[in-house]
C-alpha atoms as a PDB file:
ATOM      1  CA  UNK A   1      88.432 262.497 -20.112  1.00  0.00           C
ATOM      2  CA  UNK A   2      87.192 258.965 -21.246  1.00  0.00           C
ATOM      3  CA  UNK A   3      87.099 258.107 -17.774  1.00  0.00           C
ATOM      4  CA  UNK A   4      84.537 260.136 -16.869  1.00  0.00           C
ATOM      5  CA  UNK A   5      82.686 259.261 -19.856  1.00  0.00           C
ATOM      6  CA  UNK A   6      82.359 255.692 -18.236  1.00  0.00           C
ATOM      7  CA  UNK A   7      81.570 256.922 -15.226  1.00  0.00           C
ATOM      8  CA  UNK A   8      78.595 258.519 -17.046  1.00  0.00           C
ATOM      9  CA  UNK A   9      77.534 256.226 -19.035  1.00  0.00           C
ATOM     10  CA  UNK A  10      77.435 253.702 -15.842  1.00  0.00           C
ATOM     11  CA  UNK A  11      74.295 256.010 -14.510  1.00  0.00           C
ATOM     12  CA  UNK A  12      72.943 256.053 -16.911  1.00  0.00           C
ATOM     13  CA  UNK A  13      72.475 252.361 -17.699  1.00  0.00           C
ATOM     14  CA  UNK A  14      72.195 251.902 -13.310  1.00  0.00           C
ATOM     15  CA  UNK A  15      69.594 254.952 -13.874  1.00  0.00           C
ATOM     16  CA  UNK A  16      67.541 252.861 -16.867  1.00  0.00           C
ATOM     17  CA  UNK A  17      68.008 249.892 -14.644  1.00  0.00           C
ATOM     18  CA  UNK A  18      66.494 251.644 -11.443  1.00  0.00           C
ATOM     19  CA  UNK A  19      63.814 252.860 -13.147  1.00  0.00           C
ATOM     20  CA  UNK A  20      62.431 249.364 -14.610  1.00  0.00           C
ATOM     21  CA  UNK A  21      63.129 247.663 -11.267  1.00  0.00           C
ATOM     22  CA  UNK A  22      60.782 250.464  -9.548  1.00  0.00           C
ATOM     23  CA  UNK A  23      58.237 250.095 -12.732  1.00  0.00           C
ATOM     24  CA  UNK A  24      58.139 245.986 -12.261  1.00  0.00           C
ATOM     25  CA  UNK A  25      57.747 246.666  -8.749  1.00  0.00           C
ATOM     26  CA  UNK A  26      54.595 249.059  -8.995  1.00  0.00           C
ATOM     27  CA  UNK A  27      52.886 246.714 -11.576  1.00  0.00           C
ATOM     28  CA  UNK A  28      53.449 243.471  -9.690  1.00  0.00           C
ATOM     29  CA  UNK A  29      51.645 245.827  -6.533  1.00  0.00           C
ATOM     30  CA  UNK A  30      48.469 246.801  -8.800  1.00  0.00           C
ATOM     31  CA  UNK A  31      48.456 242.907  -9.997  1.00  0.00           C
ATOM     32  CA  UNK A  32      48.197 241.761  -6.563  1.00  0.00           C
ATOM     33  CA  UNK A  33      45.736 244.421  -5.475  1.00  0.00           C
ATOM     34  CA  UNK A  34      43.691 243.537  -8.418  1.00  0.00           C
ATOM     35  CA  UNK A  35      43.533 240.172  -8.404  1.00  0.00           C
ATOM     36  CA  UNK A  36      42.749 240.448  -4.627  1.00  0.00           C
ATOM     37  CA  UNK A  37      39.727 242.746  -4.592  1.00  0.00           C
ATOM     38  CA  UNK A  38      38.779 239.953  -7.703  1.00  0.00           C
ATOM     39  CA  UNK A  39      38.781 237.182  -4.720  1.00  0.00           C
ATOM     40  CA  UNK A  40      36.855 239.347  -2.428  1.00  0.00           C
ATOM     41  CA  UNK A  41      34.391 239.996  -4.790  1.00  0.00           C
ATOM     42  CA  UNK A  42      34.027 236.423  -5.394  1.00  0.00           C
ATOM     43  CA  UNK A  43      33.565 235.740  -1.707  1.00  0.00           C
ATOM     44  CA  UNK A  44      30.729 238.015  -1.076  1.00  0.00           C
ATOM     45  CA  UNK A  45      28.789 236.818  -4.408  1.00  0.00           C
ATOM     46  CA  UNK A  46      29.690 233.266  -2.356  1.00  0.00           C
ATOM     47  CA  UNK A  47      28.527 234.295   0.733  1.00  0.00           C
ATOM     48  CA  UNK A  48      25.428 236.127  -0.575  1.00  0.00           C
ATOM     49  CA  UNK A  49      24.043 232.734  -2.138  1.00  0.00           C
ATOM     50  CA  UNK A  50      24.767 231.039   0.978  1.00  0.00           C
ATOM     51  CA  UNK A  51      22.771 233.825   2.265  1.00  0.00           C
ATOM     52  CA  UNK A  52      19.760 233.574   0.282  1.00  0.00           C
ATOM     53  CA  UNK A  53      19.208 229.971   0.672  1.00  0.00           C
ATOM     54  CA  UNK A  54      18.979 229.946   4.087  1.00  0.00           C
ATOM     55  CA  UNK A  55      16.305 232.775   3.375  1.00  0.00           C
ATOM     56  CA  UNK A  56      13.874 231.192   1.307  1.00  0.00           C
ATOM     57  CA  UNK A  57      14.500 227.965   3.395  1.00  0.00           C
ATOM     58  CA  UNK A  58      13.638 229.668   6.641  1.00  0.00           C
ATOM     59  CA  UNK A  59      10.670 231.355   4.502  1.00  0.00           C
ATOM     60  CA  UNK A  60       9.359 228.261   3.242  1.00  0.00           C
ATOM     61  CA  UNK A  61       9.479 226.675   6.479  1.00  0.00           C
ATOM     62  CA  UNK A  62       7.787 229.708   8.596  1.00  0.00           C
ATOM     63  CA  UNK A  63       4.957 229.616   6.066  1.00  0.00           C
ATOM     64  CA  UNK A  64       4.739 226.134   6.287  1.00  0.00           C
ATOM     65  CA  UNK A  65       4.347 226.853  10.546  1.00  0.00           C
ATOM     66  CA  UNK A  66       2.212 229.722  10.406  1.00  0.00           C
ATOM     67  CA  UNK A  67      -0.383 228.812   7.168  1.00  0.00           C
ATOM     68  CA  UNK A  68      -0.107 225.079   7.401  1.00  0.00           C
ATOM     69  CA  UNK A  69       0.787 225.085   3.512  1.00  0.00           C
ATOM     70  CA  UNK A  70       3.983 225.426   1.611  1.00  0.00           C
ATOM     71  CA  UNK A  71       4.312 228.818  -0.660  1.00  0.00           C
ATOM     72  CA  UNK A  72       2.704 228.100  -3.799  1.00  0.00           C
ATOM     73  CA  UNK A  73       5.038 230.732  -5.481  1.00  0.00           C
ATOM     74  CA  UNK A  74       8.517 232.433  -5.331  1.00  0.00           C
ATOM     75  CA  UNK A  75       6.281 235.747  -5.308  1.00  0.00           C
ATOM     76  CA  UNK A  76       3.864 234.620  -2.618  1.00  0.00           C
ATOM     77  CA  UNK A  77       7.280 234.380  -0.085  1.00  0.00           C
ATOM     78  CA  UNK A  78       8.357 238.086  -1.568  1.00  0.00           C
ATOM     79  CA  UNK A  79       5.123 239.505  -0.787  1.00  0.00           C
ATOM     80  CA  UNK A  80       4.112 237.905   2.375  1.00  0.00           C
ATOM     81  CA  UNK A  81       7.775 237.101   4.454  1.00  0.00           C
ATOM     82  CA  UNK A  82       9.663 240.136   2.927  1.00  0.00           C
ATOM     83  CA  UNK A  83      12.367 237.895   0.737  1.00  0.00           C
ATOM     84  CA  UNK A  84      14.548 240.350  -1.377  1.00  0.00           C
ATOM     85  CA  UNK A  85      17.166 239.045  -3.355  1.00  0.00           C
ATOM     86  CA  UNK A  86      19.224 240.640  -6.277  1.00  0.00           C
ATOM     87  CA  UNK A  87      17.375 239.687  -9.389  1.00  0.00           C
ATOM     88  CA  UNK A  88      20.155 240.642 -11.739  1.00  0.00           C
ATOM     89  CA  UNK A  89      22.793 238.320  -9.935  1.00  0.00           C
ATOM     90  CA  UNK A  90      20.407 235.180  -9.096  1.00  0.00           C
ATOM     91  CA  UNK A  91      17.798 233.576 -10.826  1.00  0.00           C
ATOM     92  CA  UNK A  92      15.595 231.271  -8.373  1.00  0.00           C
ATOM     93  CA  UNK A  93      13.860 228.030  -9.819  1.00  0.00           C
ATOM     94  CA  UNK A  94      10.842 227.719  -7.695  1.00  0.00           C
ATOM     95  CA  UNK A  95       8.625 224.162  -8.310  1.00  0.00           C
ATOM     96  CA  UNK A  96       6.075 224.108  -6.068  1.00  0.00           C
ATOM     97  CA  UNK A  97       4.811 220.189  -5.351  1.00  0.00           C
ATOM     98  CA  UNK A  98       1.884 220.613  -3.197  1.00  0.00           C
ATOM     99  CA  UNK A  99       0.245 221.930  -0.628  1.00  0.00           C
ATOM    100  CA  UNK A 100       1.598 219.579   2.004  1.00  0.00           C
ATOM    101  CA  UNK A 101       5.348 218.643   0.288  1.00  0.00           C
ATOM    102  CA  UNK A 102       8.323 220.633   0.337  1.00  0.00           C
ATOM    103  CA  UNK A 103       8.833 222.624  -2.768  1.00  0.00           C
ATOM    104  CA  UNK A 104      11.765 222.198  -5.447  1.00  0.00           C
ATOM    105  CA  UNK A 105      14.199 225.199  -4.621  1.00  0.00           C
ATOM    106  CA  UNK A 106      17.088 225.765  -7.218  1.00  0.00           C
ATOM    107  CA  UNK A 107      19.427 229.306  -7.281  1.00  0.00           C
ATOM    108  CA  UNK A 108      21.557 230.047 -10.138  1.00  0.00           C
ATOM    109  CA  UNK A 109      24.085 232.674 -10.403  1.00  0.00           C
ATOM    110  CA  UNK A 110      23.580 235.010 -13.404  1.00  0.00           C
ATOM    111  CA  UNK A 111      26.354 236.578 -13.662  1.00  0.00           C
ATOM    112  CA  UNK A 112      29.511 235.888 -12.503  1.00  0.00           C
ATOM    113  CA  UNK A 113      31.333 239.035 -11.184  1.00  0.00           C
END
């Protein structure tokens, strides 16, 4: 009878040991998975700078072709050459020089998703 007492007591300590393998295996998963949607995320707030600078760059330069003046505001370029940008994410520093030099441009990232 002791034998099969063993024998029982094996499973149930190969059970217990199954079980935390398949538990350490499921969390190292969603750690991965998380972590990678977290570099993704990054990416696009990365690309979406990269994004909006050649935006007001092309913007500034088009008004500069078509008016003969630079953009005397960050609000003039959203009005007149349609330049949307999240406002929540980005904050633009916008120093107009003059007329007839190429403004002081700066974009800084709000918050950091």
């Amino acid at each position: 009878m002791e034998e099969i007492y063993v024998g029982k007591k094996k499973n149930r300590i190969s059970t217990y040991t199954g079980r935390l393998v398949k538990l350490v295996i499921v969390v190292g998963l969603l750690v991965l998975f998380f972590t990678g949607i977290n570099e993704i995320s990054s990416g696009n707030v990365d690309k979406q700078e990269k994004s909006l600078q050649t935006a007001i760059e092309r913007d500034i330069v088009q008004c500069y072709s078509l008016e003969g003046i630079y953009p005397p505001s960050l609000e003039y370029l959203e009005d007149h050459y349609g330049l949307i940008y999240d406002k929540k994410l980005f904050f633009i520093d916008y120093r107009p020089i003059a007329s007839n030099i190429y403004p002081e441009v700066t974009i800084l990232r709000l918050d950091d998703r």
